[in-house]
Protein backbone atom coordinates (compact mmCIF):
# COMPACT_ATOMS: atom_id res chain seq x y z
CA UNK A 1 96.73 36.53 -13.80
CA UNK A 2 96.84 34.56 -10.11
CA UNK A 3 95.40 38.07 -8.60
CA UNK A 4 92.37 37.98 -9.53
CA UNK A 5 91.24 34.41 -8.93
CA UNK A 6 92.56 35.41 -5.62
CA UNK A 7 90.39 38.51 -4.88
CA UNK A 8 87.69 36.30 -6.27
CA UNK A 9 88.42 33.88 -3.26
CA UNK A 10 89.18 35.40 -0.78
CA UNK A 11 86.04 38.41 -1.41
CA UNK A 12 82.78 36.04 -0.10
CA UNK A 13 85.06 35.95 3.48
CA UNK A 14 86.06 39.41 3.61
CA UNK A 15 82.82 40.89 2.86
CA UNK A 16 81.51 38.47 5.44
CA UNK A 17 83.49 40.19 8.08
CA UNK A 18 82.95 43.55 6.87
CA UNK A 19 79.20 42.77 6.73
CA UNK A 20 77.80 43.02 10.84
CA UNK A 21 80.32 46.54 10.82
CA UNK A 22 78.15 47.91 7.56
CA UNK A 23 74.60 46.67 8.36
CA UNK A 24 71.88 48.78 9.60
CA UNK A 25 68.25 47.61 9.80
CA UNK A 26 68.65 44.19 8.52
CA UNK A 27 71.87 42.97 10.62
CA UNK A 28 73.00 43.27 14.50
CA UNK A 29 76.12 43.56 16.07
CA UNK A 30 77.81 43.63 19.51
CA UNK A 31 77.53 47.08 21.45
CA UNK A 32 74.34 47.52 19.64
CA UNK A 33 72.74 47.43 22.76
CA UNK A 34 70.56 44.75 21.81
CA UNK A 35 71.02 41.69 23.19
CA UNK A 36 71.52 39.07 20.59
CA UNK A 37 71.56 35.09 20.55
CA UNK A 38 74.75 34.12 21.98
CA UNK A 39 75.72 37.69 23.85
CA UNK A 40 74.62 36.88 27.97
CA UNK A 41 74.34 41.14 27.79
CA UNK A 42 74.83 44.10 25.65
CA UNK A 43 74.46 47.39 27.34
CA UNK A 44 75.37 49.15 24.35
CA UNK A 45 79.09 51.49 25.62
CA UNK A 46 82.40 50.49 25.85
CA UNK A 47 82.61 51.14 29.56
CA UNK A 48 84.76 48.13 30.90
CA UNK A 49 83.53 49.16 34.77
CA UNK A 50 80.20 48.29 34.49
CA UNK A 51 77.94 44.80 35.34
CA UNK A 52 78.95 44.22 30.96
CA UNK A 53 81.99 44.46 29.40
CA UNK A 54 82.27 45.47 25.55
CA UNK A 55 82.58 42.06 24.97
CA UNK A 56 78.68 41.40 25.92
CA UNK A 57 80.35 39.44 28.67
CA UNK A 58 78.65 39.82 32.08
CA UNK A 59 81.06 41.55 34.67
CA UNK A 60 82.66 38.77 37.18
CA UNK A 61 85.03 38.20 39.99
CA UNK A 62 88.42 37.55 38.32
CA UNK A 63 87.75 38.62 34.67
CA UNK A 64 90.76 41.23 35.43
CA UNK A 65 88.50 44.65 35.22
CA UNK A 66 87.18 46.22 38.42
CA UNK A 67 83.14 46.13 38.44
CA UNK A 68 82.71 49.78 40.05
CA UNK A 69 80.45 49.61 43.35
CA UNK A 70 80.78 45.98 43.66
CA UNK A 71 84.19 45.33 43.65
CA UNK A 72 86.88 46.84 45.71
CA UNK A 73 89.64 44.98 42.81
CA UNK A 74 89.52 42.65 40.46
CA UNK A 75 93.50 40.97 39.37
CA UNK A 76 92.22 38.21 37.12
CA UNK A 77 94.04 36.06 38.74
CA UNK A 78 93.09 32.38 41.12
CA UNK A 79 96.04 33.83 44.23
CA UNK A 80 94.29 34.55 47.21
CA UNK A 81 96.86 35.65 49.32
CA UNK A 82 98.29 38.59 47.10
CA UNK A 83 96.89 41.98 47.00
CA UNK A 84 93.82 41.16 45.90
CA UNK A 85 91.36 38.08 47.38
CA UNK A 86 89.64 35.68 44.80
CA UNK A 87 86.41 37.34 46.27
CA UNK A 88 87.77 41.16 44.67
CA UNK A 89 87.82 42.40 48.09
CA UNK A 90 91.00 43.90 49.42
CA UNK A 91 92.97 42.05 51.85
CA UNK A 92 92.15 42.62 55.67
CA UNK A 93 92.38 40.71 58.98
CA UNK A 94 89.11 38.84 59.52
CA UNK A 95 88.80 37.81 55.89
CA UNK A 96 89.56 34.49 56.72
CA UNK A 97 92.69 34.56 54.39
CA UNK A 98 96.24 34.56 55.78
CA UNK A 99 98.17 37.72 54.27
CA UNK A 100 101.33 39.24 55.61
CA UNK A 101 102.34 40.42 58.29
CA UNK A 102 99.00 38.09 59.43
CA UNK A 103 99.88 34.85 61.40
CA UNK A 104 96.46 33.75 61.54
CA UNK A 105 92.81 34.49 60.30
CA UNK A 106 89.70 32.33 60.95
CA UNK A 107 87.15 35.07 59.70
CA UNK A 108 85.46 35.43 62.62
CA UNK A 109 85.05 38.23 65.50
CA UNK A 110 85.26 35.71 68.60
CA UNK A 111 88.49 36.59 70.46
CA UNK A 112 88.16 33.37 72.76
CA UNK A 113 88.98 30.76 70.22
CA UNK A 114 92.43 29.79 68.76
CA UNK A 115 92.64 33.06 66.53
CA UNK A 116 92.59 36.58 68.16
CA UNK A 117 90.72 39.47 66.38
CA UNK A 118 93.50 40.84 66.05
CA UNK A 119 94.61 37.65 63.63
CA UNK A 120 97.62 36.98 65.68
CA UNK A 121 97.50 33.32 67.98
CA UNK A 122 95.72 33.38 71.39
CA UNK A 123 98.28 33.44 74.02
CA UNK A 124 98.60 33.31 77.74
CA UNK A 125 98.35 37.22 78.30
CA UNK A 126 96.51 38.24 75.30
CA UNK A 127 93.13 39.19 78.19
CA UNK A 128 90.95 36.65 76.70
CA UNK A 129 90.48 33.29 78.36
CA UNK A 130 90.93 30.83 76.14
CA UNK A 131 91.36 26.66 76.44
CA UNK A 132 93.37 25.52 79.74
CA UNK A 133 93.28 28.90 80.95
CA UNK A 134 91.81 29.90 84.32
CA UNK A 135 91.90 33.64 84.02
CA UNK A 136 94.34 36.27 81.43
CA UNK A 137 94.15 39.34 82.73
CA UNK A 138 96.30 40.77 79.61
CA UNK A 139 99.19 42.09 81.78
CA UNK A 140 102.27 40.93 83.57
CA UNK A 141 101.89 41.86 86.86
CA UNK A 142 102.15 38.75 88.89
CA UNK A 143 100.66 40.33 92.31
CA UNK A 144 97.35 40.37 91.22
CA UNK A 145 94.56 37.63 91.05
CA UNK A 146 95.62 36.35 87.88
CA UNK A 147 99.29 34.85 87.35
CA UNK A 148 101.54 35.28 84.49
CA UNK A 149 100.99 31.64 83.67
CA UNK A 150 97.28 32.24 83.25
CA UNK A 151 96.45 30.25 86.80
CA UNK A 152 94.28 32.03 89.17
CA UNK A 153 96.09 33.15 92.11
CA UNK A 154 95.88 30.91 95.18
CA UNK A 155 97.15 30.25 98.56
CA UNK A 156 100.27 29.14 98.62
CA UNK A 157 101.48 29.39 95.47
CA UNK A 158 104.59 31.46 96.67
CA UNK A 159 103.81 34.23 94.89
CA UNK A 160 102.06 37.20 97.33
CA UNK A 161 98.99 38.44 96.30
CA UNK A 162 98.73 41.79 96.86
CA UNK A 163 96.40 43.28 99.21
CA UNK A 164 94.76 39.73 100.35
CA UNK A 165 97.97 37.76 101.42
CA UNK A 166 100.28 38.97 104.02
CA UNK A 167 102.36 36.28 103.00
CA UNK A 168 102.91 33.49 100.46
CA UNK A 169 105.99 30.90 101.44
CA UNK A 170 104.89 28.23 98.92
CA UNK A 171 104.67 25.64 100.82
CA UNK A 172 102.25 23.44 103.37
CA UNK A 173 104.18 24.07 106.53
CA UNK A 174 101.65 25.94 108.45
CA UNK A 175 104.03 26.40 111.80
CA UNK A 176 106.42 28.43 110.25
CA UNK A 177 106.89 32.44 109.02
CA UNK A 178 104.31 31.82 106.79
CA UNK A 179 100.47 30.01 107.42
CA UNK A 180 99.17 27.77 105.08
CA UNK A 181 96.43 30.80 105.04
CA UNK A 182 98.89 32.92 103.73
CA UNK A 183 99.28 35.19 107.23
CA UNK A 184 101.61 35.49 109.79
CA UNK A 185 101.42 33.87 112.81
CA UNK A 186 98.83 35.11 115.17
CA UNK A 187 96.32 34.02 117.94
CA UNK A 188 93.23 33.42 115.45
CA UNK A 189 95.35 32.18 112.16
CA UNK A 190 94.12 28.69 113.17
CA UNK A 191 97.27 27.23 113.65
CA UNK A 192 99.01 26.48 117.45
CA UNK A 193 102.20 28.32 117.92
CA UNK A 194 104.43 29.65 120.26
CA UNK A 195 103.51 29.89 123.65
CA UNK A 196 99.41 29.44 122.57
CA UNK A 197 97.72 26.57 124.38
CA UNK A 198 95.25 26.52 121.18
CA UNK A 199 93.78 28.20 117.93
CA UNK A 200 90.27 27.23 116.73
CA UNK A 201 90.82 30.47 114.64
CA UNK A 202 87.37 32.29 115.61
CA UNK A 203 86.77 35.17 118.29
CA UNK A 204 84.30 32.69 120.28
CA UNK A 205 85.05 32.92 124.04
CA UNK A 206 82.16 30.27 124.60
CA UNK A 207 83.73 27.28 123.06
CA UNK A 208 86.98 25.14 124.45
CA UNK A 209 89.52 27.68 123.06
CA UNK A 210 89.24 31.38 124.22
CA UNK A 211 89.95 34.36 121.87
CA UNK A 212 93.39 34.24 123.79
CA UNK A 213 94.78 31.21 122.66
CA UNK A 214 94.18 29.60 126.31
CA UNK A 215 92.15 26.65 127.17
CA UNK A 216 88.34 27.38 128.54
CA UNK A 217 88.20 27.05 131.84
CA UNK A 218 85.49 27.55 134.83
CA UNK A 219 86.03 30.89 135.84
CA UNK A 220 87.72 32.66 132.92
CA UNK A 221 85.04 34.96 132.85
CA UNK A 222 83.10 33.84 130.06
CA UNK A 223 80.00 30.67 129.87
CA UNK A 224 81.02 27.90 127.68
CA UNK A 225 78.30 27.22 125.51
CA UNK A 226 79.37 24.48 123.45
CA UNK A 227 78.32 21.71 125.86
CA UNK A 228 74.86 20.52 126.58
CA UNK A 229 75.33 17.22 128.42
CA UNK A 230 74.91 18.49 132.29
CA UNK A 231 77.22 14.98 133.05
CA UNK A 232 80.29 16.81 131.01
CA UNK A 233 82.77 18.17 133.63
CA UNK A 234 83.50 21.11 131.29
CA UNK A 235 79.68 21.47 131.46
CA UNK A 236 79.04 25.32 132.47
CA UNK A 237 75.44 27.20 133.26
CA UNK A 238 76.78 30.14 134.89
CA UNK A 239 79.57 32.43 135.87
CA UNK A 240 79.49 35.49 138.34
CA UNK A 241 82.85 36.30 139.15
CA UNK A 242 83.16 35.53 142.07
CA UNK A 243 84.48 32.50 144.42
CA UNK A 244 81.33 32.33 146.41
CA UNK A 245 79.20 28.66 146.82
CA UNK A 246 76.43 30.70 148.86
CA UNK A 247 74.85 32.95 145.68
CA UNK A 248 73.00 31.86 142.71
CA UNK A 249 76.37 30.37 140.69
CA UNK A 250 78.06 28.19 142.66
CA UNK A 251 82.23 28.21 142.15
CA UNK A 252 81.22 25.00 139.64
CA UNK A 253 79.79 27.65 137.70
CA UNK A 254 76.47 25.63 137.49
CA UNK A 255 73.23 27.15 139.33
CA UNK A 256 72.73 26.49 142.90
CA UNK A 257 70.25 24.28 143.29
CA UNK A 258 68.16 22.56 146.62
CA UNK A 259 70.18 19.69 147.37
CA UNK A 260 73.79 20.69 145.90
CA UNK A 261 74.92 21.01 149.74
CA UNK A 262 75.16 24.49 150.01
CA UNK A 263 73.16 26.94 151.65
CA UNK A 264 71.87 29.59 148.67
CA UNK A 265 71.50 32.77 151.17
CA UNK A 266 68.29 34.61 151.08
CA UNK A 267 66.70 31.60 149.36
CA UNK A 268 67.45 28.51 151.50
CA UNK A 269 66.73 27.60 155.10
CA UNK A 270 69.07 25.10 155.19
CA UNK A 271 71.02 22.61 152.33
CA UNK A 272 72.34 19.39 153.49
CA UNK A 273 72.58 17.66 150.49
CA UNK A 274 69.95 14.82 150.06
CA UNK A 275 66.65 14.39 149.62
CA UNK A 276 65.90 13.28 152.90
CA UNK A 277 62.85 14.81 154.19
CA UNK A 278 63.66 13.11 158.44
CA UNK A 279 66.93 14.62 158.88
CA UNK A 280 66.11 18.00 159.90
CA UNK A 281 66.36 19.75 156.45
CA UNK A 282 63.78 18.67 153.58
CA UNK A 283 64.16 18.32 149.69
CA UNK A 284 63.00 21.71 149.59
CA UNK A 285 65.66 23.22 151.66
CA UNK A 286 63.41 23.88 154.51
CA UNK A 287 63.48 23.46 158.20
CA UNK A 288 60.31 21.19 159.25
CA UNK A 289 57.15 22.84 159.35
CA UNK A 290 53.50 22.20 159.00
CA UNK A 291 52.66 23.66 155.64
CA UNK A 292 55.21 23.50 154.03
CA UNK A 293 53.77 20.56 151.40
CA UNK A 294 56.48 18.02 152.65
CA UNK A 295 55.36 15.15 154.98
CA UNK A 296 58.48 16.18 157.43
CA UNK A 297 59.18 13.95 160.61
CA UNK A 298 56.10 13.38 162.91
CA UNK A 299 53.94 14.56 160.05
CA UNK A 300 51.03 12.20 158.90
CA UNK A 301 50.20 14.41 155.88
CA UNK A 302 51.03 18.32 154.64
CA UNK A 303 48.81 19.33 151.94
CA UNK A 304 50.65 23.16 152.53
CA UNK A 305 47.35 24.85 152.72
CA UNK A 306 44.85 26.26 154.99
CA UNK A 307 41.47 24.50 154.25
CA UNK A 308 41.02 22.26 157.40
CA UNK A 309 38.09 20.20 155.67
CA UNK A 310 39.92 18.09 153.21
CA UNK A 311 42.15 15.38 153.66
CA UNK A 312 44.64 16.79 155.95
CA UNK A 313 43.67 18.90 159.09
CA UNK A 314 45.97 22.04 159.69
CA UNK A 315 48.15 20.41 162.40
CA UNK A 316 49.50 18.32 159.08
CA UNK A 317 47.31 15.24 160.46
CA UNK A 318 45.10 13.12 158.52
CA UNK A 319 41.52 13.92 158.89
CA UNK A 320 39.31 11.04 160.45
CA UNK A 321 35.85 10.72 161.45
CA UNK A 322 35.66 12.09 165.37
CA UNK A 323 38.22 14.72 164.63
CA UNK A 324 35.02 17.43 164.81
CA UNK A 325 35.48 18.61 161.48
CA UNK A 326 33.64 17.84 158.71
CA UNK A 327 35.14 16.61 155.29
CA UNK A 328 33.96 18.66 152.36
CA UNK A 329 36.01 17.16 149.56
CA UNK A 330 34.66 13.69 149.35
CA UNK A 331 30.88 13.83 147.61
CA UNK A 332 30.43 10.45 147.00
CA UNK A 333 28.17 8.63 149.53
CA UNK A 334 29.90 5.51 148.86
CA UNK A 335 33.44 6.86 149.63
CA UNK A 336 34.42 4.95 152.71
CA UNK A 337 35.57 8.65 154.00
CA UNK A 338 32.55 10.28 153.11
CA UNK A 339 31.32 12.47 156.04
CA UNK A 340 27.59 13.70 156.69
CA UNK A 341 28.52 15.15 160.13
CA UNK A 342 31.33 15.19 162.61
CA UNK A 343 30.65 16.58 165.91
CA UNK A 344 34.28 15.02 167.34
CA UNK A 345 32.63 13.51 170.37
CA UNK A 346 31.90 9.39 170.71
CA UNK A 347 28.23 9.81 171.73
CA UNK A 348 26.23 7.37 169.65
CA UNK A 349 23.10 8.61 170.66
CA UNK A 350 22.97 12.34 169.71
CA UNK A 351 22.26 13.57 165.90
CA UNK A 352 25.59 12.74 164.60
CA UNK A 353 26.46 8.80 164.99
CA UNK A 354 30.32 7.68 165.02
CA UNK A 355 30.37 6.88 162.25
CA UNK A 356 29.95 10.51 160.79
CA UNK A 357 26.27 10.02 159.31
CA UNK A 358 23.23 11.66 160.80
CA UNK A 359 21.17 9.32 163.17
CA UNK A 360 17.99 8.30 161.52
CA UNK A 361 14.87 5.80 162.60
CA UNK A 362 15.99 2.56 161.45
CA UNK A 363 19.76 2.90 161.78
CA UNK A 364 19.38 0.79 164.67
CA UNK A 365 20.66 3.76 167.78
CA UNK A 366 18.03 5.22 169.57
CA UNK A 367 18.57 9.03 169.35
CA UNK A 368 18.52 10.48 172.45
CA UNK A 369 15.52 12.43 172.84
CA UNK A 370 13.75 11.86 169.85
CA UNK A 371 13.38 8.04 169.43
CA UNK A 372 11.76 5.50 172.22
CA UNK A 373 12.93 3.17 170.10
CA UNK A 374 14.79 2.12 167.22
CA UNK A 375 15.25 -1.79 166.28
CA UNK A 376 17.16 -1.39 163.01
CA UNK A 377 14.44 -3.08 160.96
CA UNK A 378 11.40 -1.99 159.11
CA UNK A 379 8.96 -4.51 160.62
CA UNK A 380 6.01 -2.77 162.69
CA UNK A 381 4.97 -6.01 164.35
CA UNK A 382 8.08 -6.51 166.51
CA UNK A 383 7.43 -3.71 169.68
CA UNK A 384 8.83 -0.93 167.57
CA UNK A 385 7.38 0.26 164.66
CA UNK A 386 8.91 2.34 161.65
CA UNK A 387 8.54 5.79 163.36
């Protein structure tokens, strides 16, 4: 008797289930391939691989099932350090995820930062430079320009680097085995030693310190070049090689010069030392002579040329009115030395007067021979008239 009431119950519920399984035109299911209110997709199969499951749930990252083409797995899971990433990719260094045997993993490609590409820890050695570093070469051979430390190698730092040190002591002592240069002890290194008198370290034999190691001297064979004040004693111009004061470098080794006190043969007369132009030997290392352009003893002028009608006469004496030669380098009338005539005698009378003008009526001298008369005036009523 309870059986049927309970069919009759339970029937409405069960033929509600059974009812979106038996419809056709009039009802719609899931994996009808029509998408329906409430399904986000419904492609219609049961394929769990594709972008919608046969649940007419869209395909996602962590729904357990492996979306073909997109992802590589898919474990359903929030771990992303296991064998499969929250991002269904498989794990690899550079994901940015630390997985074994991984120590690190930034997801990057830049090997100079605190994570290698390699997803190990930069290190000193690794051959990237990275923080502190100076240089990492990436191997451990110490002789090279890059320490094992990572420091760039230097002198001293008592390790020798190969092929540019001859040496490396480690220490600042430059007068031992070692320079502070890194070389061994030589004239040039720089550094005084031995039996050296000094080292400027350069190949210069024209400074104070020869390519020997000995003090520049005057007559070592070379010109020191260095100095330019002629008042230095170290001061050199010249050097000939030999101990002679008479050629063109004295034993100073400066050039011979008038008035140095020795006689420069083939180009002096004479050299006594001074400038005196009275003791027998001028300032131009000369023995007197007229024409020589230096007013020597007895001497009123030298002008050390030929022309005998200028200032000074050939005989080196100062031309004067009366000397019979007349001056052609004064033009100006008014000069007091300016010369119309000179006919060297002291006849007032003839055509030349003493004074070195030509006679003319008026000038108060009767020319001889030409003039009766000659009063000095222009007044016609005094016994002699203007002509």
């Amino acid at each position: 008797m309870t059986r049927p009431r309970t069919w009759r119950l339970l029937a409405p519920f069960i033929f509600a289930a059974l009812l979106p399984r038996c419809a056709d035109e009039q009802g719609s299911f899931c994996g009808d391939g029509v998408v329906d209110e409430g399904e986000p997709c419904d492609d219609g199969n049961t394929d769990s691989n594709d972008d919608c499951l046969p649940s007419c749930e869209l395909a996602i990252c962590g729904d357990g099932v492996v979306l073909k083409v997109h992802e590589a797995c898919d474990d359903g899971n929030d771990v992303d350090d296991d064998e499969c990433t929250n991002s269904c990719t498989l794990p690899r260094c550079g994901d940015g995820i630390v997985q074994a045997p991984e120590v690190c993993d930034d997801g990057n490609r830049d090997p100079y930062d605190s994570c290698l590409i390699s997803c190990v820890p930069a290190s000193c050695g690794d051959g990237f430079v990275q923080g502190d570093e100076a240089c990492d070469d990436g191997n451990f051979v110490e002789s090279d320009s890059c320490l094992n430390d990572c420091v760039l190698a230097s002198c001293p730092d008592g390790v020798v680097w190969f092929g540019v040190e001859a040496c490396d002591d480690g220490n600042e002592d430059d007068h031992d085995h070692c320079t502070n240069r890194c070389g061994l002890p030589s004239c040039g290194d720089g550094v005084v030693q031995n039996d050296e008198q000094c080292d400027d370290g350069n190949l210069d034999n024209h400074d104070d310190c020869l390519s020997s190691c000995l003090y520049s001297h005057c007559g070592d064979g070379f010109i020191r070049l260095d100095i330019d004040d002629p008042e230095d004693p170290t001061y050199e111009q010249c050097y000939d090689g030999n101990a002679s004061d008479h050629d063109a470098c004295l034993t100073s080794c400066v050039w011979a010069s008038c008035g140095d006190g020795f006689v420069w043969a083939w180009a002096e007369a004479c050299d006594d030392g001074n400038l005196d132009d009275d003791d027998g030997c001028n300032r131009a290392c000369t023995f007197p002579q007229c024409g020589n352009g230096l007013v020597d003893l007895g001497e009123g002028c030298d002008d050390a040329n030929q022309d005998p009608s200028d200032g000074c006469l050939n005989d080196c004496h100062e031309a004067v009115c009366g000397d019979g030669i007349l001056r052609r380098d004064i033009i100006d009338p008014d000069d007091p030395a300016f010369e119309q005539c000179d006919d060297g005698n002291l006849d007032d009378t003839d055509a030349c007067r003493n004074t070195c003008q030509l006679a003319f009526c008026g000038d108060g001298v009767v020319f001889d021979g030409v003039e009766i008369c000659d009063d000095g005036d222009f007044d016609d009523d005094n016994g002699c008239n203007n002509t």
